[in-house]
N, C-alpha and C. Protein backbone atom coordinates (compact mmCIF):
# COMPACT_ATOMS: atom_id res chain seq x y z
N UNK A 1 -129.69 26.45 -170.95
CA UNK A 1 -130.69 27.41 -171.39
C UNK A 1 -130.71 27.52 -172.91
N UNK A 2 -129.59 27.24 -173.75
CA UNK A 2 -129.02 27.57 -175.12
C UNK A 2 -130.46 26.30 -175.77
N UNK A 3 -130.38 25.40 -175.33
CA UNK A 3 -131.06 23.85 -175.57
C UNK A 3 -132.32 24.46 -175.41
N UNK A 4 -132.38 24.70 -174.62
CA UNK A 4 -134.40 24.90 -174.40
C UNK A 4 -134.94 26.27 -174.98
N UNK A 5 -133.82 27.43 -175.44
CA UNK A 5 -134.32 28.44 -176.44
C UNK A 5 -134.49 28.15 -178.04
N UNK A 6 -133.58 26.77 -177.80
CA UNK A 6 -133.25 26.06 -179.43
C UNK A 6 -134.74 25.20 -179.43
N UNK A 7 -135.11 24.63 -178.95
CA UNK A 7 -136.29 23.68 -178.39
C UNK A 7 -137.64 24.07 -179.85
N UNK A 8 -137.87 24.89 -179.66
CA UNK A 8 -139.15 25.62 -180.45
C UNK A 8 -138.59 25.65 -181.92
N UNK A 9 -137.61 26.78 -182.71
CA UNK A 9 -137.13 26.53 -183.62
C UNK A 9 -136.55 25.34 -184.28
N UNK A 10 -135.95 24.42 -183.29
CA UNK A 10 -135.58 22.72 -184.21
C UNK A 10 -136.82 21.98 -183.96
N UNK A 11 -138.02 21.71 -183.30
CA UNK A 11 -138.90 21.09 -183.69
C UNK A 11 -139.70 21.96 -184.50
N UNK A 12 -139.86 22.71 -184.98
CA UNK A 12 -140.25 23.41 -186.41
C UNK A 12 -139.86 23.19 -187.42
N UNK A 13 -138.56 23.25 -187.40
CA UNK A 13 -137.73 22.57 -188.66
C UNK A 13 -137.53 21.48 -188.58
N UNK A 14 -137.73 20.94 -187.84
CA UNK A 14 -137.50 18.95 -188.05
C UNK A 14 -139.15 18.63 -188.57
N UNK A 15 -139.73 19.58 -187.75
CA UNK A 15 -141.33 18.90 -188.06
C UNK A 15 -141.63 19.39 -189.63
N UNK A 16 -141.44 20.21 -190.33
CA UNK A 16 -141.19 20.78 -191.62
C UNK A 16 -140.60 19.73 -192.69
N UNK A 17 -139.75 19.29 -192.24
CA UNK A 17 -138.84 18.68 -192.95
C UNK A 17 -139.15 17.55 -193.26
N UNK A 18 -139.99 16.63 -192.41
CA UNK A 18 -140.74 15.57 -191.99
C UNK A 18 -141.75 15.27 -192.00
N UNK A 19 -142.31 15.99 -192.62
CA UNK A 19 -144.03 15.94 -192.27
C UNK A 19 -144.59 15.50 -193.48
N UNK A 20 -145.16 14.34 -193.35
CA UNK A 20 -146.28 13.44 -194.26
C UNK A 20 -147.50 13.70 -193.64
N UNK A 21 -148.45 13.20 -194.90
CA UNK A 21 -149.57 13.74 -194.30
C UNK A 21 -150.08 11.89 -193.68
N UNK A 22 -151.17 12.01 -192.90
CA UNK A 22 -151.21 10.58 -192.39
C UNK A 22 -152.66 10.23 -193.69
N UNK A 23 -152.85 8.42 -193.07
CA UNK A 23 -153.68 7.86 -193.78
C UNK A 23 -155.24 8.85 -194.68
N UNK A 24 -155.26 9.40 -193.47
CA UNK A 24 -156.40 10.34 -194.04
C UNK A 24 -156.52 11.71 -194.61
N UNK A 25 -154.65 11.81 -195.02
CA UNK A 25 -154.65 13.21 -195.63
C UNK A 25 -154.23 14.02 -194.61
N UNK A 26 -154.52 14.36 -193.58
CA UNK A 26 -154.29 15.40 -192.43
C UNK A 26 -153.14 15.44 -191.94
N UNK A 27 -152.50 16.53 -192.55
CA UNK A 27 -150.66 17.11 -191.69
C UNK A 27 -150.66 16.89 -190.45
N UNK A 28 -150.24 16.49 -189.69
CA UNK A 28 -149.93 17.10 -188.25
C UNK A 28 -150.02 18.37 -187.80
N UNK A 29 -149.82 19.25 -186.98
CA UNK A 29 -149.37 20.63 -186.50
C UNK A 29 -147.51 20.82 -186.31
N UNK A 30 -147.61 21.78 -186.86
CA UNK A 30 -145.84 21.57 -186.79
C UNK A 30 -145.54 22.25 -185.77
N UNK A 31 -146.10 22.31 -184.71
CA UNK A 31 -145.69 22.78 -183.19
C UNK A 31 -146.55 21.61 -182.19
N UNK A 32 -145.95 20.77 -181.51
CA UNK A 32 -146.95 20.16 -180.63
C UNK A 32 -147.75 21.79 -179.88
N UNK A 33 -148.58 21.21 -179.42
CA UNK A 33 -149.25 22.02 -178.37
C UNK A 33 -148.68 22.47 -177.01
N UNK A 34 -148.00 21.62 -176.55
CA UNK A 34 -146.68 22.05 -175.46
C UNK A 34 -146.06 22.87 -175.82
N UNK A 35 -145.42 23.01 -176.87
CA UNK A 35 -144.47 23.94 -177.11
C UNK A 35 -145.23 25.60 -177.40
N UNK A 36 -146.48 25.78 -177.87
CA UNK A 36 -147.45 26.84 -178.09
C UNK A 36 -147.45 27.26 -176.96
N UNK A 37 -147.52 26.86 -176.20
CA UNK A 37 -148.12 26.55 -174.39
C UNK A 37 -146.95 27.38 -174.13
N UNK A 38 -145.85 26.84 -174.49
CA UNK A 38 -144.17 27.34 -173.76
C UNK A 38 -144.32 28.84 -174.67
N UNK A 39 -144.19 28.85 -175.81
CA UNK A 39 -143.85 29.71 -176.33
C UNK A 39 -144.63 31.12 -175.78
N UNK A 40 -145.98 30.76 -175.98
CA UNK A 40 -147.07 31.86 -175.17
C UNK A 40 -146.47 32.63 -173.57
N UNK A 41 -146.37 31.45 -172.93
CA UNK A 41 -145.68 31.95 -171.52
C UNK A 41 -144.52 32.64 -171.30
N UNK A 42 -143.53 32.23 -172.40
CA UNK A 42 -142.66 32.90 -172.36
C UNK A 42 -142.91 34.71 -173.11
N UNK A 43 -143.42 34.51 -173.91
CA UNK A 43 -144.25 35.60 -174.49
C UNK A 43 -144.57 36.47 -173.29
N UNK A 44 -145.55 35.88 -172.34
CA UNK A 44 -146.14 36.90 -171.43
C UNK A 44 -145.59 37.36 -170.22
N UNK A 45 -144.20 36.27 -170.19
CA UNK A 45 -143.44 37.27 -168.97
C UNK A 45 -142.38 37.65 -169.41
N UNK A 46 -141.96 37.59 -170.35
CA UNK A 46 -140.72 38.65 -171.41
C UNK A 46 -141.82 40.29 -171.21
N UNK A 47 -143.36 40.44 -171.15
CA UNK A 47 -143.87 41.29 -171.45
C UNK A 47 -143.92 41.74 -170.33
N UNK A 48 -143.65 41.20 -169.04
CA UNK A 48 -143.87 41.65 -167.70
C UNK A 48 -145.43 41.22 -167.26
N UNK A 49 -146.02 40.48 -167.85
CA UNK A 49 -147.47 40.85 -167.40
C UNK A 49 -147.35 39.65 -166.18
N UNK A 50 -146.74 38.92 -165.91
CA UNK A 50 -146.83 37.80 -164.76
C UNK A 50 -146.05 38.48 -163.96
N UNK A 51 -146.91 38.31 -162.52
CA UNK A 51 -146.25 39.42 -161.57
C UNK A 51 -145.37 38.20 -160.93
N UNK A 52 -144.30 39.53 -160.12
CA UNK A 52 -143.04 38.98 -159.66
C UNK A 52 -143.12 37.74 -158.63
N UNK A 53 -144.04 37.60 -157.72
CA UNK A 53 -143.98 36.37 -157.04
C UNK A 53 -144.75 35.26 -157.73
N UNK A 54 -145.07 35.31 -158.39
CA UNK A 54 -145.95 33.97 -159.57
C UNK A 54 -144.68 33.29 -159.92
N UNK A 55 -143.58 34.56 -160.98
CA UNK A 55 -142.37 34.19 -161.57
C UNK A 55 -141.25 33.55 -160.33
N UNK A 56 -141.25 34.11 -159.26
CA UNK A 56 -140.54 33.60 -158.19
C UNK A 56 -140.76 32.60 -157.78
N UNK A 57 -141.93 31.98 -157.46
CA UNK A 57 -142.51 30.90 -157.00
C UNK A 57 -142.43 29.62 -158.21
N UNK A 58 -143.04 29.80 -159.15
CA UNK A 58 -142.39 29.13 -160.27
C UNK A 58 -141.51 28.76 -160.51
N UNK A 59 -140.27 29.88 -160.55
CA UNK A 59 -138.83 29.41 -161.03
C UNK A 59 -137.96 28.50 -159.36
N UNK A 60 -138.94 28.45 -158.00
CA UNK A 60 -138.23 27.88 -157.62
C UNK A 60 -138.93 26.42 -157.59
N UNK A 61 -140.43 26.25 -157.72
CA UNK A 61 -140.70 24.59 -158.16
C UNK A 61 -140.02 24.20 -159.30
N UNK A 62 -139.58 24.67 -160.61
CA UNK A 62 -138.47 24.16 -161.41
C UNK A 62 -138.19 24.14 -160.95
N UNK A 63 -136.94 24.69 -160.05
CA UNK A 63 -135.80 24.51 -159.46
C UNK A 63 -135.68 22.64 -158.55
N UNK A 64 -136.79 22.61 -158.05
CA UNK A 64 -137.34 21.69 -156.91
C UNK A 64 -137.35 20.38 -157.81
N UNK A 65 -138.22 20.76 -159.00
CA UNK A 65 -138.60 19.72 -159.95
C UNK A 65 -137.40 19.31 -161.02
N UNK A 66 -136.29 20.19 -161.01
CA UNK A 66 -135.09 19.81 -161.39
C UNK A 66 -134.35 18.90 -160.65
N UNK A 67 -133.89 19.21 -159.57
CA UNK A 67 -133.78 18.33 -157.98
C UNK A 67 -133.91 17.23 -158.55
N UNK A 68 -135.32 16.71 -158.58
CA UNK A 68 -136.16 15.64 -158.33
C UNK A 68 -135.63 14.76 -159.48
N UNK A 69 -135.81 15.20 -160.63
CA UNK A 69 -135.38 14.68 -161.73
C UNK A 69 -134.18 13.87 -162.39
N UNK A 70 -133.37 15.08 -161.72
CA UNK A 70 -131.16 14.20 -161.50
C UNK A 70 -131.00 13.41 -160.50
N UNK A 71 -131.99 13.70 -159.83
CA UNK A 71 -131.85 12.49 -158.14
C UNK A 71 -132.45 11.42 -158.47
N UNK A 72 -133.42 11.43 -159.15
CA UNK A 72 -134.32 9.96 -159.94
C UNK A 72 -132.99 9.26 -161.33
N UNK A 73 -132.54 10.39 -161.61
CA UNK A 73 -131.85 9.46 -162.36
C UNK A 73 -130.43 8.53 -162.09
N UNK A 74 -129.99 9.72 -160.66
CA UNK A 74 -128.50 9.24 -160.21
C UNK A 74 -129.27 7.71 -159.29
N UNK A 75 -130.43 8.02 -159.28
CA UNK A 75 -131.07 6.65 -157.99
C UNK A 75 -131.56 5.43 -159.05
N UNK A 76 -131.35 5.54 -160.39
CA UNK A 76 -131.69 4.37 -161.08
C UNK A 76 -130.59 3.73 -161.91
N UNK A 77 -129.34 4.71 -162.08
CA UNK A 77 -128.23 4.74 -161.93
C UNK A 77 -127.56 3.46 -161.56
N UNK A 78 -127.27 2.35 -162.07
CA UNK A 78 -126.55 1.12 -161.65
C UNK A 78 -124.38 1.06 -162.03
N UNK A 79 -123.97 1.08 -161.13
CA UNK A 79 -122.31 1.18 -161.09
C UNK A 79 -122.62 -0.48 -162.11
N UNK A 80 -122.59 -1.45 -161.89
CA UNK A 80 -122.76 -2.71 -162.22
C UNK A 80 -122.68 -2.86 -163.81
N UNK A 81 -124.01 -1.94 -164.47
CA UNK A 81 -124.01 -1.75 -165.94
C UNK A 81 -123.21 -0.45 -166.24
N UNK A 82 -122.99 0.57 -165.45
CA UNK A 82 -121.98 1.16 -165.83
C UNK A 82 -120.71 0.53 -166.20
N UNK A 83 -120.20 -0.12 -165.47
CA UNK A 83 -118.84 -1.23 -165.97
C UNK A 83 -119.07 -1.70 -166.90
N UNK A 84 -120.34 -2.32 -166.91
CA UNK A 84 -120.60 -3.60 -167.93
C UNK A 84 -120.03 -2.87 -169.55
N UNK A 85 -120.81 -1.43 -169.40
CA UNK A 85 -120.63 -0.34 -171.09
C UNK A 85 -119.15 -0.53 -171.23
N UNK A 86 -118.25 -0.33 -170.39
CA UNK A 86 -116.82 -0.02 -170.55
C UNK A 86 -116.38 1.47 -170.00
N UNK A 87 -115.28 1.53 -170.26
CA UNK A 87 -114.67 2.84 -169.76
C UNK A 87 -114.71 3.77 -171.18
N UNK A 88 -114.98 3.90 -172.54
CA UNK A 88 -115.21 4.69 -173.01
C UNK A 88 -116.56 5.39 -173.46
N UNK A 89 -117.64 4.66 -172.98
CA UNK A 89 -118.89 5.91 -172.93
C UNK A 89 -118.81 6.78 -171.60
N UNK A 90 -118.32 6.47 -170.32
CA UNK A 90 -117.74 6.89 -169.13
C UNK A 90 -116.96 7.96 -170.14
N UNK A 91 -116.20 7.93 -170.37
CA UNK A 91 -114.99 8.90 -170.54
C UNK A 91 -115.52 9.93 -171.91
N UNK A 92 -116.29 9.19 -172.23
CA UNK A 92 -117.00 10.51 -173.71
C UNK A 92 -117.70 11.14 -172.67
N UNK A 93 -118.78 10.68 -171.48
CA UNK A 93 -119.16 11.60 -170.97
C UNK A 93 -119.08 12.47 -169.88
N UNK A 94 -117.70 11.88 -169.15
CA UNK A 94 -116.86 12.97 -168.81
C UNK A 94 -116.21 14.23 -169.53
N UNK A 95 -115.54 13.98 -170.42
CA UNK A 95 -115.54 14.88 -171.49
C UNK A 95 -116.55 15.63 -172.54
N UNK A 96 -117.53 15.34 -172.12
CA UNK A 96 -118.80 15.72 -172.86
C UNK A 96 -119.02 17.14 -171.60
N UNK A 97 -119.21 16.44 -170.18
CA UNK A 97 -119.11 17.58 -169.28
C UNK A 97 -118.17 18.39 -168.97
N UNK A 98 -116.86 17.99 -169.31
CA UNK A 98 -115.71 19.02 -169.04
C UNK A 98 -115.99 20.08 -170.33
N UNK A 99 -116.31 19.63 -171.56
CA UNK A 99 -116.68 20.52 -173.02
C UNK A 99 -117.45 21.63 -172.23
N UNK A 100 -118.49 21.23 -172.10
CA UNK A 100 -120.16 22.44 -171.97
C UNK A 100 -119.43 23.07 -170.84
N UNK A 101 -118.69 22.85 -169.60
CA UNK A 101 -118.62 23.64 -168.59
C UNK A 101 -117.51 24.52 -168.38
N UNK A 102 -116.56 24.23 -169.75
CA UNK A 102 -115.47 25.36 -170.08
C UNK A 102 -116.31 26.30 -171.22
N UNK A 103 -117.52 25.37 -172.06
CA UNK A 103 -117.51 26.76 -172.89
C UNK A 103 -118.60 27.55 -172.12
N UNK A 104 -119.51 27.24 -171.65
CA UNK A 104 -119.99 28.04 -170.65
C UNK A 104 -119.66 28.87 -169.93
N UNK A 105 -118.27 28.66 -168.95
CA UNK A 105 -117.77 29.63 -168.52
C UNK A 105 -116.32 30.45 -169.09
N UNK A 106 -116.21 29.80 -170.42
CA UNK A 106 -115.37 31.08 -171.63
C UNK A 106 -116.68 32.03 -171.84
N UNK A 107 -117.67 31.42 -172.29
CA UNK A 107 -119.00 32.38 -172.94
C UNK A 107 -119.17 33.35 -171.30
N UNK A 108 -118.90 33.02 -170.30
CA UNK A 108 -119.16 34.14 -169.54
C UNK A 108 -118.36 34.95 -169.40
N UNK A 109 -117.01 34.20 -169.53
CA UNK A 109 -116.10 35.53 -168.96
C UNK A 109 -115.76 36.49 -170.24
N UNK A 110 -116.46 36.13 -171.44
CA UNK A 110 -115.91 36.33 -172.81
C UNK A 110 -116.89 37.80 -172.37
N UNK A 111 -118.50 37.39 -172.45
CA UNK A 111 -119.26 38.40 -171.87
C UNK A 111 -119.19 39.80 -170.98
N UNK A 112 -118.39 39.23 -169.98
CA UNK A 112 -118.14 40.16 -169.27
C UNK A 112 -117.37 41.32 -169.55
């Protein structure tokens, strides 16, 4: 969740930081339009105005469409080229997941 609240603020500042104007003079927008899109929505149900089964129903097709997403990737997923990398990108990203899922749950129990 930390990643996708960060999402809006670092492509602002990356797009800031980066931004030429193209052949014809014209900046870009330093927000794609997706992210306006996100930002707005989140806007309007932080405000309550999206009623509770819209938000329910929603948060469980994410949920569904999350599913879908780690299962597409564990299914394209080859053991074969996994070997081929070696055992230390394996092991950075085992330890990449043991990292996030201790500080995650220090940050909770720290919370509590």
């Amino acid at each position: 969740l930390f990643r996708v609240a960060m999402l809006l603020p670092v492509v602002a500042v990356v797009s800031l930081l980066f931004r030429d104007g193209t052949a014809s003079g014209k900046k870009p927008p330093v927000l794609p339009g997706f992210l306006v899109g996100f930002a707005v929505l989140v806007l309007i149900n932080s405000l309550g105005l999206i009623p509770k089964p819209v938000t329910d129903a929603a948060s469980s097709l994410s949920r569904w469409c999350l599913v879908v997403a780690i299962s597409a990737l564990g299914v394209k997923t080859s053991f074969q080229q996994l070997a081929a990398v070696g055992w230390r990108p394996v092991a950075m990203l085992a330890a990449n997941t043991v990292f996030l899922a201790a500080l995650i749950l220090g940050g909770l129990l720290w919370l509590r």
